[in-house]
PDB file of N, CA and C in Angstrom:
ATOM      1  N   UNK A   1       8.761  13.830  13.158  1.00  0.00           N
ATOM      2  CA  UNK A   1       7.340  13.529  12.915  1.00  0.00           C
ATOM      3  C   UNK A   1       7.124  13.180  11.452  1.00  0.00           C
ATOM      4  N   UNK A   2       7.512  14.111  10.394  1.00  0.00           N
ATOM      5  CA  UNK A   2       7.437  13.679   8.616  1.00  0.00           C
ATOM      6  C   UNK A   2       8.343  12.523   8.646  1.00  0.00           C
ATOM      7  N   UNK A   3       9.364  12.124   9.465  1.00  0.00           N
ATOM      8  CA  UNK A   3      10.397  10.712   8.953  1.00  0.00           C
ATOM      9  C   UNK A   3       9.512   9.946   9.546  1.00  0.00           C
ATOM     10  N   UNK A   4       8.211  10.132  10.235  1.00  0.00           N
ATOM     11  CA  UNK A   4       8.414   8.823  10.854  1.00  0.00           C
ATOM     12  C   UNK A   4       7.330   8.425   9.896  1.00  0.00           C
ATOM     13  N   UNK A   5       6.117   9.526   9.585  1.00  0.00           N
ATOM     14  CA  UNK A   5       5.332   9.267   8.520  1.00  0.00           C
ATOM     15  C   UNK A   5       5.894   8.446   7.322  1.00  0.00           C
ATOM     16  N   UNK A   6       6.822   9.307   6.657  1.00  0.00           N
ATOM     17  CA  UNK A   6       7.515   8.649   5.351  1.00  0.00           C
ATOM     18  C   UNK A   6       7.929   7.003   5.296  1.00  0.00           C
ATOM     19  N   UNK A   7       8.408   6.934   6.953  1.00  0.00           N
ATOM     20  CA  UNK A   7       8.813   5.644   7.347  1.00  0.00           C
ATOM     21  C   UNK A   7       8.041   4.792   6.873  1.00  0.00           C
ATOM     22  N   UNK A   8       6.539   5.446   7.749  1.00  0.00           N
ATOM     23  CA  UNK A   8       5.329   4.503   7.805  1.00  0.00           C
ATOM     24  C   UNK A   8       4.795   4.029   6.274  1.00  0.00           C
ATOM     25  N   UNK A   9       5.129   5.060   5.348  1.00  0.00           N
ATOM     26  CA  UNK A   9       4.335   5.243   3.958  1.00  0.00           C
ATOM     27  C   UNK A   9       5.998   3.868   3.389  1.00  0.00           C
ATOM     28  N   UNK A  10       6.686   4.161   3.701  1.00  0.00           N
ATOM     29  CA  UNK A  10       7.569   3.249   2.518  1.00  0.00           C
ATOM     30  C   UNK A  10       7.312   1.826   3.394  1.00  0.00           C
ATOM     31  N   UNK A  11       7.134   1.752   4.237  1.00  0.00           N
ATOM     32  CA  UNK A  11       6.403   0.020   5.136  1.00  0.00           C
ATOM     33  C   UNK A  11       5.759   0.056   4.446  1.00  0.00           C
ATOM     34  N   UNK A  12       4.070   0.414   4.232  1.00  0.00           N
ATOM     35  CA  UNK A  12       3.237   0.359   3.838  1.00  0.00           C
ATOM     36  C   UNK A  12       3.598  -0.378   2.235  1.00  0.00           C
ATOM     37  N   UNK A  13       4.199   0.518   1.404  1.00  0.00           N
ATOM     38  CA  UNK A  13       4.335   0.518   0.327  1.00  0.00           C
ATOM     39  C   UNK A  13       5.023  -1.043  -0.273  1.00  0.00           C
ATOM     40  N   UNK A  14       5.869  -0.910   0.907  1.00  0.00           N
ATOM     41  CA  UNK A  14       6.873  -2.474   0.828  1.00  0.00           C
ATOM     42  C   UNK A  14       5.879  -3.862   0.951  1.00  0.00           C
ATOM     43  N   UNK A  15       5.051  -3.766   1.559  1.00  0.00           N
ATOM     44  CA  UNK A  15       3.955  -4.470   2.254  1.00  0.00           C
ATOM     45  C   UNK A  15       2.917  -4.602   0.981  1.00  0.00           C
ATOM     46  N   UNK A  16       2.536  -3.722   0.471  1.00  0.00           N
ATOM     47  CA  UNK A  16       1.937  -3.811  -0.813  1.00  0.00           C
ATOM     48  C   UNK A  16       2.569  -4.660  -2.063  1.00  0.00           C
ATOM     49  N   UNK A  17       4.037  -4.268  -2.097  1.00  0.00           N
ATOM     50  CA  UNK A  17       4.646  -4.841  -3.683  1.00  0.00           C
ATOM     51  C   UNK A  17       4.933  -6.484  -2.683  1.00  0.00           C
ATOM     52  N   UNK A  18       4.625  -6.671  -1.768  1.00  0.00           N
ATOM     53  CA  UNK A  18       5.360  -8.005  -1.041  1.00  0.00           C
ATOM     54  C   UNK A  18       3.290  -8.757  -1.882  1.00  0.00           C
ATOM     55  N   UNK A  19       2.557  -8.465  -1.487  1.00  0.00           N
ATOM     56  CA  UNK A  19       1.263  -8.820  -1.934  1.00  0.00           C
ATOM     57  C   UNK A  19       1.581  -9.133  -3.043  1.00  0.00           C
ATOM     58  N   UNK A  20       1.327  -7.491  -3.307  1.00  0.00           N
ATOM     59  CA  UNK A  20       1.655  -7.941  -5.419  1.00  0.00           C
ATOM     60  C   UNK A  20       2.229  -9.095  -5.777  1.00  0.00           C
ATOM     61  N   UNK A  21       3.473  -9.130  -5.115  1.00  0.00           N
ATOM     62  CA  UNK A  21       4.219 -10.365  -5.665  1.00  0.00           C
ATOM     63  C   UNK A  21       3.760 -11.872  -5.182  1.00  0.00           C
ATOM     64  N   UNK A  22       2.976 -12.167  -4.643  1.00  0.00           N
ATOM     65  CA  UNK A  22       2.684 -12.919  -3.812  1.00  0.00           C
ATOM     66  C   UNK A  22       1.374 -13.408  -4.809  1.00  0.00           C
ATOM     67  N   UNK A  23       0.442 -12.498  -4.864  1.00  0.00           N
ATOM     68  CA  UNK A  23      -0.432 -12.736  -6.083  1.00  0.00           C
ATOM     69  C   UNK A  23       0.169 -13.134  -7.458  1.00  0.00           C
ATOM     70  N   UNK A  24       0.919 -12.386  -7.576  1.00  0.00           N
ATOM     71  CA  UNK A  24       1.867 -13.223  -9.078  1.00  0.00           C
ATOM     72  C   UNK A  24       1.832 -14.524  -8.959  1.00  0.00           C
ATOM     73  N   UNK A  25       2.922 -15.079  -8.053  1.00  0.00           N
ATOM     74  CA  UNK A  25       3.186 -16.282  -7.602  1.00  0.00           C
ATOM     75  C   UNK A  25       1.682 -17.081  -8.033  1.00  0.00           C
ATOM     76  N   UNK A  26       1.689 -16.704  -7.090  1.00  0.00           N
ATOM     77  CA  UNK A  26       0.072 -17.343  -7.009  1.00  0.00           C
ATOM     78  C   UNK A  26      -0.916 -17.787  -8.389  1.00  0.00           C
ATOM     79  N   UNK A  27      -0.677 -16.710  -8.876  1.00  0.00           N
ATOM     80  CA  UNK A  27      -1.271 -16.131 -10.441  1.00  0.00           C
ATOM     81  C   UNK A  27      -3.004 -16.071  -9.825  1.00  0.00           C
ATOM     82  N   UNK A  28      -3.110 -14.922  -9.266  1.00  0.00           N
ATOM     83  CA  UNK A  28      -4.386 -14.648  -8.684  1.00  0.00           C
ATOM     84  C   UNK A  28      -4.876 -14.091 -10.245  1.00  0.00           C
ATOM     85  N   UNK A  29      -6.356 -14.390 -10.512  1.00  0.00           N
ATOM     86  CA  UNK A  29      -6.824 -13.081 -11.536  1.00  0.00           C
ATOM     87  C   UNK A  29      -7.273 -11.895 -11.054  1.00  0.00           C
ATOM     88  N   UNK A  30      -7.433 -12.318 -10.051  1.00  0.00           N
ATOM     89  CA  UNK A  30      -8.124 -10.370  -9.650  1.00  0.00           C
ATOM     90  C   UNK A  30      -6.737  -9.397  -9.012  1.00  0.00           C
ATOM     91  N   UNK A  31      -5.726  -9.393  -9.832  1.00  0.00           N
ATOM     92  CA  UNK A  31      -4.613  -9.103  -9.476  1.00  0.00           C
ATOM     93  C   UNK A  31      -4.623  -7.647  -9.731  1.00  0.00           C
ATOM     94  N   UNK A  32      -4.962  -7.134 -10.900  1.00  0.00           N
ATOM     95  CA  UNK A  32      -5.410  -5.802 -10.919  1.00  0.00           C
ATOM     96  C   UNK A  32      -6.249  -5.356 -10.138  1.00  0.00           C
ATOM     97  N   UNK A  33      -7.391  -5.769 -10.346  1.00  0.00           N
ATOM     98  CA  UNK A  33      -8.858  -5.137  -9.010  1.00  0.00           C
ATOM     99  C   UNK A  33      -8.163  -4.983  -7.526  1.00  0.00           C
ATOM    100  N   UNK A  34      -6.987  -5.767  -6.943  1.00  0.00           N
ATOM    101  CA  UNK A  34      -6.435  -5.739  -6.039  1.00  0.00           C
ATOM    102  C   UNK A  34      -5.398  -4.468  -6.093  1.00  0.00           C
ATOM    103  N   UNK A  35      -4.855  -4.000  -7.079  1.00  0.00           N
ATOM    104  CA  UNK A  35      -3.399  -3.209  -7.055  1.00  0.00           C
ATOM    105  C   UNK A  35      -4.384  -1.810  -7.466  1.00  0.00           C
ATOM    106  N   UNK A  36      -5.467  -1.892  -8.468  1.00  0.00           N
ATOM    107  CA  UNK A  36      -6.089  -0.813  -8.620  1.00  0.00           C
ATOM    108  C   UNK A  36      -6.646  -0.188  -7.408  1.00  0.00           C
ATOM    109  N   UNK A  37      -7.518  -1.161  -6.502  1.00  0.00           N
ATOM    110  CA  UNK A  37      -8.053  -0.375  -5.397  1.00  0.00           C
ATOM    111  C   UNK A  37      -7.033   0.325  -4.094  1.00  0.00           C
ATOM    112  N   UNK A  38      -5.687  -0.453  -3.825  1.00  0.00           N
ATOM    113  CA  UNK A  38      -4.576  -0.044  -3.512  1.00  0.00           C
ATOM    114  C   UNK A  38      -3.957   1.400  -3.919  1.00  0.00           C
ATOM    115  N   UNK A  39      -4.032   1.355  -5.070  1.00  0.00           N
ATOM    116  CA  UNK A  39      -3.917   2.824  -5.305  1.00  0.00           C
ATOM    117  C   UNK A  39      -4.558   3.645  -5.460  1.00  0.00           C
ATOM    118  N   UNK A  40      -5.910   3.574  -5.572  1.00  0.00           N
ATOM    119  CA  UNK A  40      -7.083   4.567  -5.502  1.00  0.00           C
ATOM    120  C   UNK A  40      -7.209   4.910  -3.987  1.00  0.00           C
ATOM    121  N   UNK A  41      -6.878   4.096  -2.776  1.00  0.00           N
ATOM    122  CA  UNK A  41      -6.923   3.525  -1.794  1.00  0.00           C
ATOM    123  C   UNK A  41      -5.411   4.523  -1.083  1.00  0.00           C
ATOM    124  N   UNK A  42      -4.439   4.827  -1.878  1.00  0.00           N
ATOM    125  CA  UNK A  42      -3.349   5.652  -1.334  1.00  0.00           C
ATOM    126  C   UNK A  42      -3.643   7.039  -0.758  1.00  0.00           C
ATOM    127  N   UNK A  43      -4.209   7.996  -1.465  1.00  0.00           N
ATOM    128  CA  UNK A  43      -4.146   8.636  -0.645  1.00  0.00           C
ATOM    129  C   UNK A  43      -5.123   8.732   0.910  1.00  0.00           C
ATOM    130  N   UNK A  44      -5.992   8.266   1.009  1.00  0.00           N
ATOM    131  CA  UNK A  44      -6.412   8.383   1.789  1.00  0.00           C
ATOM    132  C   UNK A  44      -5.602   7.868   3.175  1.00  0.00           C
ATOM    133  N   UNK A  45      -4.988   6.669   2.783  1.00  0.00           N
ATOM    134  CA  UNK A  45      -4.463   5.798   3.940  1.00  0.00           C
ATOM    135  C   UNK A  45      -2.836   7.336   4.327  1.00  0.00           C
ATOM    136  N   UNK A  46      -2.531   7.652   3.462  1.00  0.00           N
ATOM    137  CA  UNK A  46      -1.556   8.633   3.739  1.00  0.00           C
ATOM    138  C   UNK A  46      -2.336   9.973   4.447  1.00  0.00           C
ATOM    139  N   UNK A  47      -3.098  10.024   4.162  1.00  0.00           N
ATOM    140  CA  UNK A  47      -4.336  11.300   4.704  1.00  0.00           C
ATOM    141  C   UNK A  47      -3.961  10.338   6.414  1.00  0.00           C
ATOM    142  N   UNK A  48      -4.599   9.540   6.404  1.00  0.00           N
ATOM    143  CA  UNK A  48      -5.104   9.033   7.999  1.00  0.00           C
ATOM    144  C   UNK A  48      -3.731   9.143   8.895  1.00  0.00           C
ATOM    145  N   UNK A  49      -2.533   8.658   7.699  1.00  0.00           N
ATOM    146  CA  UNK A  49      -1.182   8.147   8.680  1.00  0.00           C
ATOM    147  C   UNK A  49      -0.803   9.623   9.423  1.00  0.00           C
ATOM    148  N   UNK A  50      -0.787  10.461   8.439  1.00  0.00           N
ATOM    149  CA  UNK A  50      -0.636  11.748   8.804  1.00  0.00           C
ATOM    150  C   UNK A  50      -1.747  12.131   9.810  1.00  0.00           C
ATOM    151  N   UNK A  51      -2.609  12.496   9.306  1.00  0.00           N
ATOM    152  CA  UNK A  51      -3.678  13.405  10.810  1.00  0.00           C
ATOM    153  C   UNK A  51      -3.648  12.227  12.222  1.00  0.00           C
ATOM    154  N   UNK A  52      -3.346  10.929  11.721  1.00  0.00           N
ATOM    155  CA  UNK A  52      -2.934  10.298  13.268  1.00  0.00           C
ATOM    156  C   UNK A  52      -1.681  10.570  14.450  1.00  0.00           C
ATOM    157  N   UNK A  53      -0.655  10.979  13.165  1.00  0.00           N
ATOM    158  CA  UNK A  53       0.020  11.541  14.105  1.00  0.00           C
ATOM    159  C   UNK A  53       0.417  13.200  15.257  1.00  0.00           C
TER     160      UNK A  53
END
């Protein structure tokens, strides 16, 4: 049950720096406002992954 969470949290996480990088590329400016709310934005999404399972 915690591996599969952890699983879910390092997808997640991979899925995020794949953005990030993607915005680079890109050269988005709201590249921070995007990575800031992402991580203000972490725990909760780890709160949900967990009490969902």
């Amino acid at each position: 049950y915690e591996s599969d969470v952890i699983e879910d949290l390092i997808e997640y996480e991979s899925d995020i720096i794949e953005d990030l990088m993607e915005n680079i590329r890109d050269n988005k400016p709201n590249i921070i406002g995007n990575t800031s709310y992402l991580i203000e934005d972490m725990p909760h999404i780890i709160e949900d992954k967990i009490s969902s399972n």
